[in-house]
Protein backbone atom coordinates (compact mmCIF):
# COMPACT_ATOMS: atom_id res chain seq x y z
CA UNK A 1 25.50 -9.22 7.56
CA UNK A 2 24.28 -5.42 7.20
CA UNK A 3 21.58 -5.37 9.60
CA UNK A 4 18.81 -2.65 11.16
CA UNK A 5 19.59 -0.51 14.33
CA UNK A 6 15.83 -1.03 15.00
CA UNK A 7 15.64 -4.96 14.34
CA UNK A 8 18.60 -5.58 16.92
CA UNK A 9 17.92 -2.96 19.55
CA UNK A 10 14.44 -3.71 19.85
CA UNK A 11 15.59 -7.48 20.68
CA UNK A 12 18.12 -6.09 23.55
CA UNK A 13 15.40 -3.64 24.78
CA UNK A 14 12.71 -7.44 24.59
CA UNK A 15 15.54 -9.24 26.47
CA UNK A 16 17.49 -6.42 28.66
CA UNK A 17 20.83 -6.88 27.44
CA UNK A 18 22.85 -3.93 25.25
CA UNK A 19 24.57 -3.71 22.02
CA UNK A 20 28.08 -2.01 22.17
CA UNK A 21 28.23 0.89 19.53
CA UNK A 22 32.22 1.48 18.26
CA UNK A 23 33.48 4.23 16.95
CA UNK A 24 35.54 3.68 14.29
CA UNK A 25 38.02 5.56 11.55
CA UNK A 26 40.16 3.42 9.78
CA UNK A 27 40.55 -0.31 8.06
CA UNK A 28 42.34 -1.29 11.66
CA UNK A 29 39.98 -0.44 13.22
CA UNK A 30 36.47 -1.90 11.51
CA UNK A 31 38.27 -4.77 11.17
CA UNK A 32 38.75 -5.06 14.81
CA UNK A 33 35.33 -4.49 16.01
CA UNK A 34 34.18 -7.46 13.45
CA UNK A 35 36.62 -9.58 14.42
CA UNK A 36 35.78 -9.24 18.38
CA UNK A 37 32.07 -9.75 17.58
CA UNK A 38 32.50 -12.40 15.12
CA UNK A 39 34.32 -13.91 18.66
CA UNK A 40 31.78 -13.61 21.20
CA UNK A 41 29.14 -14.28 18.54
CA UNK A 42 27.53 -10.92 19.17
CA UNK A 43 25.53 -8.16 17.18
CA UNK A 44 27.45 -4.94 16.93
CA UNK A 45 27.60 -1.26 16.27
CA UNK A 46 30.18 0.29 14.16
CA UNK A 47 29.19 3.79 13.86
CA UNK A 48 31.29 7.05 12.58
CA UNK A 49 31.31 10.72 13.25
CA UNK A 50 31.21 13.95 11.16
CA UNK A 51 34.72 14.18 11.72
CA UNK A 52 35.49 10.61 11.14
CA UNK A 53 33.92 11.66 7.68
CA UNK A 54 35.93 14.58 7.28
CA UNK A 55 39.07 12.62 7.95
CA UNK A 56 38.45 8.91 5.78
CA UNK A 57 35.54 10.30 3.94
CA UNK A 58 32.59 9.00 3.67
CA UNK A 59 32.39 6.51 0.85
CA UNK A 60 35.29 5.48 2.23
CA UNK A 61 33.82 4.45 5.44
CA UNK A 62 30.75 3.40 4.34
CA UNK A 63 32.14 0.84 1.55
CA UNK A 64 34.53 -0.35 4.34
CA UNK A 65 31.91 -1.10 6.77
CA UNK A 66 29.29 -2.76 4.24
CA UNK A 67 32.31 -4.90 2.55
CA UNK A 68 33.07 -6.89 5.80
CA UNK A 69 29.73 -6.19 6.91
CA UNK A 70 28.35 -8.54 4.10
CA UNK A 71 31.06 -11.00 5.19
CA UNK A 72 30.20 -11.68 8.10
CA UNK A 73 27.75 -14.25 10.44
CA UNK A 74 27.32 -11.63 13.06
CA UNK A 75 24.91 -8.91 12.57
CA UNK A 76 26.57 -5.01 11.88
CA UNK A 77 24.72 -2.22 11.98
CA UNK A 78 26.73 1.06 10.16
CA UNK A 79 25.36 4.11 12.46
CA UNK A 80 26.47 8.07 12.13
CA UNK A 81 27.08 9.19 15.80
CA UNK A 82 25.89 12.92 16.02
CA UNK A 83 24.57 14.21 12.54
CA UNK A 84 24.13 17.82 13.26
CA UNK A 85 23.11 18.26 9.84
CA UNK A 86 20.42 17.66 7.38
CA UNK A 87 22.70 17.32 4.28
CA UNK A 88 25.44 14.98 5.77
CA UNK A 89 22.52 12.54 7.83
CA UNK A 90 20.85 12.40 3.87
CA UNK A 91 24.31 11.80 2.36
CA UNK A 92 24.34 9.28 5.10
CA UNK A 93 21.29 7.51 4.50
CA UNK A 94 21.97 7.36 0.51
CA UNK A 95 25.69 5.81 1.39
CA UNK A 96 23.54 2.82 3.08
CA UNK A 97 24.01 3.25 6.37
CA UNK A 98 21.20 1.56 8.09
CA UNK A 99 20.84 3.71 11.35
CA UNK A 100 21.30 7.76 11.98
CA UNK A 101 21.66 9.41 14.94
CA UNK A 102 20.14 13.68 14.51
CA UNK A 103 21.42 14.97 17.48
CA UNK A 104 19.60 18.26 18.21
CA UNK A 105 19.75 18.41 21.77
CA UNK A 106 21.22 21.95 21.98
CA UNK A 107 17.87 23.40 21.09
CA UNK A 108 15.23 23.68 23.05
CA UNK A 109 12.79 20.65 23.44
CA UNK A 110 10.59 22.37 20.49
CA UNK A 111 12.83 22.49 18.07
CA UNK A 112 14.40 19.31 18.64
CA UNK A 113 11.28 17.93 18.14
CA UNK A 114 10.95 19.77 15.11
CA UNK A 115 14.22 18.79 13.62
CA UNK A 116 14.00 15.21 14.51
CA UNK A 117 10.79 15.05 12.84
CA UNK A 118 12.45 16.08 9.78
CA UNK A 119 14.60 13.15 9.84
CA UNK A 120 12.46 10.66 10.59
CA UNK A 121 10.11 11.31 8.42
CA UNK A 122 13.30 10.83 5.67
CA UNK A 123 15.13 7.89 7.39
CA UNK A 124 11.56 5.74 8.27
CA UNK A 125 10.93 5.49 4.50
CA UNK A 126 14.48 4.40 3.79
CA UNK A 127 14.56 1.99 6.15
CA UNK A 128 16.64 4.04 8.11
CA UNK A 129 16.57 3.50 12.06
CA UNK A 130 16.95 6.84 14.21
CA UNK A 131 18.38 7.63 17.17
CA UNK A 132 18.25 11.13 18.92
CA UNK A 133 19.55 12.62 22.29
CA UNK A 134 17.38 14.80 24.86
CA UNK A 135 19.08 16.38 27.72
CA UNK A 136 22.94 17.52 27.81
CA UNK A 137 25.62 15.43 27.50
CA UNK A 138 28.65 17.18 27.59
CA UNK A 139 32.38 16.87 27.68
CA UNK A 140 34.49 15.33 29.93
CA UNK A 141 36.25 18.29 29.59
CA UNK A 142 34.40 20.59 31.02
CA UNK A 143 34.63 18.77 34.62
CA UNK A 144 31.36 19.43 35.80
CA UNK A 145 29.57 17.03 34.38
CA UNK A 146 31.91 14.13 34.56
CA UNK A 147 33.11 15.32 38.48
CA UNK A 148 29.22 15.67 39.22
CA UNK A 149 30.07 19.36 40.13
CA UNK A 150 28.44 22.92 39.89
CA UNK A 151 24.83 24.50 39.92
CA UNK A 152 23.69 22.99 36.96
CA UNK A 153 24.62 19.38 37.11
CA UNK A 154 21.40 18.10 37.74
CA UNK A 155 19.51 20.48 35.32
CA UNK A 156 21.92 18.62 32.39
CA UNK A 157 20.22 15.52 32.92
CA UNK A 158 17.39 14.18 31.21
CA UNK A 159 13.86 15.06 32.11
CA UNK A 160 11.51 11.49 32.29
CA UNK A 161 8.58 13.57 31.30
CA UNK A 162 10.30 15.52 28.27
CA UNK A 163 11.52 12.12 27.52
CA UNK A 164 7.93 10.60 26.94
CA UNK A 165 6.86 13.50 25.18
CA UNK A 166 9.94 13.78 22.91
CA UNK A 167 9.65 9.94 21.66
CA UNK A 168 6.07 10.30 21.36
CA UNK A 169 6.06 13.20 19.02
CA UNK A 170 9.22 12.28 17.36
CA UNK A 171 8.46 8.66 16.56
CA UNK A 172 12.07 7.87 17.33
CA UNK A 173 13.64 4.76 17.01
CA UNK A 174 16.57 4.81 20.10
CA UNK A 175 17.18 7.78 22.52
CA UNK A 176 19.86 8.77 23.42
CA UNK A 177 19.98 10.14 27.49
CA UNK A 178 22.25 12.35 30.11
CA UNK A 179 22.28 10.82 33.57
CA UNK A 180 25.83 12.18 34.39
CA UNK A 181 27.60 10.95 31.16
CA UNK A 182 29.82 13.04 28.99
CA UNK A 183 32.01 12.34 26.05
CA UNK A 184 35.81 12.26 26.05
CA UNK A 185 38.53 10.95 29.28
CA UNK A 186 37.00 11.35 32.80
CA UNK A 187 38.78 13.38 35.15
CA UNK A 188 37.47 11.37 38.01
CA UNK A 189 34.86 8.34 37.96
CA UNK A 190 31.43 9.77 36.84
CA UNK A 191 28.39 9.57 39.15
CA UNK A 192 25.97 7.94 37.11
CA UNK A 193 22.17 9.21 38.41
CA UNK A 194 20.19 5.20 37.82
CA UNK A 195 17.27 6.54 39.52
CA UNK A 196 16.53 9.10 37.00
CA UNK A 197 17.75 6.37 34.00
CA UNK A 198 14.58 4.17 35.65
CA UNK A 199 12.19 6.99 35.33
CA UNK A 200 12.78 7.33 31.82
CA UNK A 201 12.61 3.96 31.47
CA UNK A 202 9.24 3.39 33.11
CA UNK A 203 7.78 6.10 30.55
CA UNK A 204 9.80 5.92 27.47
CA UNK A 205 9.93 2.33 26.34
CA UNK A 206 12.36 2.37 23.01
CA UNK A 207 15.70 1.24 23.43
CA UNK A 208 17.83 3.66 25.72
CA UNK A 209 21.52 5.04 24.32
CA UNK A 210 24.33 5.79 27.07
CA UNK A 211 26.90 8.14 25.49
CA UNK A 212 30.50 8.27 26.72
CA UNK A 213 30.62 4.93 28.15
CA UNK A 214 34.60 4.79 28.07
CA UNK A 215 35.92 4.87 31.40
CA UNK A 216 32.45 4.16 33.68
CA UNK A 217 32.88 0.91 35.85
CA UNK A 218 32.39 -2.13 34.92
CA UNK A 219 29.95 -2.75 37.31
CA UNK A 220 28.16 0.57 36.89
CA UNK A 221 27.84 -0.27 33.13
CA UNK A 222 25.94 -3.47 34.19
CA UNK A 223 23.38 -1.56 36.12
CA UNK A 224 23.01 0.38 33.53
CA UNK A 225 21.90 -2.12 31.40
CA UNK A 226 19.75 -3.69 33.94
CA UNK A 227 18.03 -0.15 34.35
CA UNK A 228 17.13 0.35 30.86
CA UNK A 229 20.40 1.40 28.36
CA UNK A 230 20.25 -1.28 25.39
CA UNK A 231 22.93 0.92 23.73
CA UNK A 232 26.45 1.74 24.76
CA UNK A 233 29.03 4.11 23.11
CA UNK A 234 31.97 3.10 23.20
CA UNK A 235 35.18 5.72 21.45
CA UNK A 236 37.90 7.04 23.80
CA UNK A 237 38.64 3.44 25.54
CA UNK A 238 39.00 2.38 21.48
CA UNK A 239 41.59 5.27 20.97
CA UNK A 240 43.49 4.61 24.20
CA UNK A 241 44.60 0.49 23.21
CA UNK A 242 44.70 1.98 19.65
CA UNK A 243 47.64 4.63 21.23
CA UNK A 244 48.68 1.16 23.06
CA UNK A 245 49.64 -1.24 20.29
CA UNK A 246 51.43 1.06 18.38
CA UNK A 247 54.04 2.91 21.36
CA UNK A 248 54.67 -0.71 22.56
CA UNK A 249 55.70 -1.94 19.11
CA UNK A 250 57.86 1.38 19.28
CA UNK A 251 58.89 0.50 22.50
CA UNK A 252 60.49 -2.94 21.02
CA UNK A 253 61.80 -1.03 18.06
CA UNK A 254 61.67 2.43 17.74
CA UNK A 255 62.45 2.61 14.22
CA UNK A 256 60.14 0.51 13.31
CA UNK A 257 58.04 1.78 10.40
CA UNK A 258 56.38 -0.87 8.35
CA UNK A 259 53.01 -0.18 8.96
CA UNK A 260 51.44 -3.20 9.42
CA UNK A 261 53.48 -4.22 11.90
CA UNK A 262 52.04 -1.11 13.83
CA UNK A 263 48.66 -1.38 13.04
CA UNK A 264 48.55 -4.64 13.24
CA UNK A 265 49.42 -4.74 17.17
CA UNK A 266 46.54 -1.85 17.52
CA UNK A 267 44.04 -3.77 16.20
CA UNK A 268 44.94 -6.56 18.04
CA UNK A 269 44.92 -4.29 21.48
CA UNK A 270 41.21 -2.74 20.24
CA UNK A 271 40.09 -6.19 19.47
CA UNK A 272 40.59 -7.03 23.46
CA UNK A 273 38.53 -3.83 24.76
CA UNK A 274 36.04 -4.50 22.56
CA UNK A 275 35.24 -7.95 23.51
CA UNK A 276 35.62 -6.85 27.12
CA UNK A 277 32.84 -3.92 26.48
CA UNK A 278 30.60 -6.84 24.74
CA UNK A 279 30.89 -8.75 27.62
CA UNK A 280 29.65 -5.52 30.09
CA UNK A 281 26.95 -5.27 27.20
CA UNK A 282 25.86 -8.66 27.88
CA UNK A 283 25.32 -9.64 23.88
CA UNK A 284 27.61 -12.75 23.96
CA UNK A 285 26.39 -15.63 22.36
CA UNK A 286 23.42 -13.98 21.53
CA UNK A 287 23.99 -14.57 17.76
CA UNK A 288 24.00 -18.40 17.04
């Protein structure tokens, strides 16, 4: 069933467990994400980028998701990871997505406030959960963040005060937080900062989003969850068993080319991370 970003994360933020969040671009790959939650009987998260737009398109995407959305026991919420923009998060919100994320965190705190306002003001009378990010969470990329290196590590992270003051004014459904994440493959094992995730917590009470989840522990993903996150991203551990199914049917045959032979191993390599990820979340069984 299509359901509301706000109606299931408010439930995980009630009864501190998380909801994994999936990026996804492709049939394959919506399919597996349904399938693994349909499994462990959990809500779910498929969400899609700006470039995930530009690539399937989005009526594409968005009739794909709904489709086996509608299908299904579990409940799916169809989110847009990072709308920079006014025009694609409204195309967004007309396609029936049920939850937007304005991410305006490369402004300064006023006019992220002022942008987010925008969109909530739009999304709240559609329905519309919204989720927005304060604080910088970069690239794995760019080292310093993911290493926990150079001057300005710490000034990256979320501020707890900013944070209150942010969801306060903002009226924000989720938030989105830096606490040593970043997006993209880890050069070394990120440093997550839970002291700083529990000050946020104590002040900002919404439901809490880690980006860039792929490739923290285990364990350190637990913790997280016990300190506050009720949301986890999950995209570059996706792409990796994605990359997986397909060079090891290659590996068997490499002329292989019928493609749902290729595919279909994929999917069936996601569908194992991403019940793996749900169990981290702690969301099993919690649709009955």
């Amino acid at each position: 069933m299509l359901a509301s970003g706000r109606e299931i994360l408010t439930r995980a933020n009630q009864q501190g467990y998380a909801v994994g969040a999936f990026n996804v671009n492709n049939m394959e790959q919506v399919q597996a994400v349904i399938s693994a939650a349909e499994q462990k009987m959990s809500p779910v998260i498929l969400q899609v980028t700006q470039s995930a737009i530009r690539y399937a398109g989005l009526l594409c995407l968005s009739d794909l998701v709904k489709s086996l959305a509608e299908k299904s026991f579990v409940p799916v919420v169809l989110h847009l990871d990072h709308g920079t923009t006014y025009d694609v998060i409204i195309q967004c919100i007309r396609s029936g997505f049920t939850s937007v994320m304005i991410d305006a965190s490369m402004f300064s705190l006023d006019e992220n406030i002022k942008e987010t306002k925008e969109i909530v003001k739009v999304a709240h009378a559609c329905g519309v959960s919204v989720e927005a990010e304060l604080g910088e969470v970069s690239s794995a990329r760019d080292g310093n963040v993911a290493d926990g290196l150079g001057a300005g590590y710490g000034a990256m992270f979320t501020d707890p005060v900013q944070a209150e003051t942010f969801v306060n004014a903002t009226g924000i459904d989720f938030l989105g937080v830096s606490i040593g994440n970043a997006h993209g493959k880890y050069k070394t094992p990120p440093c997550l900062n839970f002291e700083r995730l529990s000050e946020i917590k104590a002040l900002v009470k919404i439901p809490l989003v880690l980006h860039g989840a792929s490739g923290i522990a285990q364990d350190d993903l637990k913790l997280a969850v016990k300190n506050g996150i009720n949301k986890i991203n999950i995209d570059t551990d996706l792409r990796q068993a994605f990359g997986d199914g397909l060079r090891e049917v290659f590996s068997a045959n490499p002329s292989e080319c019928d493609v749902r032979k290729l595919c279909g191993r994929a999917r069936e390599k996601m569908i194992e991370v991403v019940k793996e990820k749900i169990n981290v979340c702690g969301s099993t069984k919690m649709v009955l």
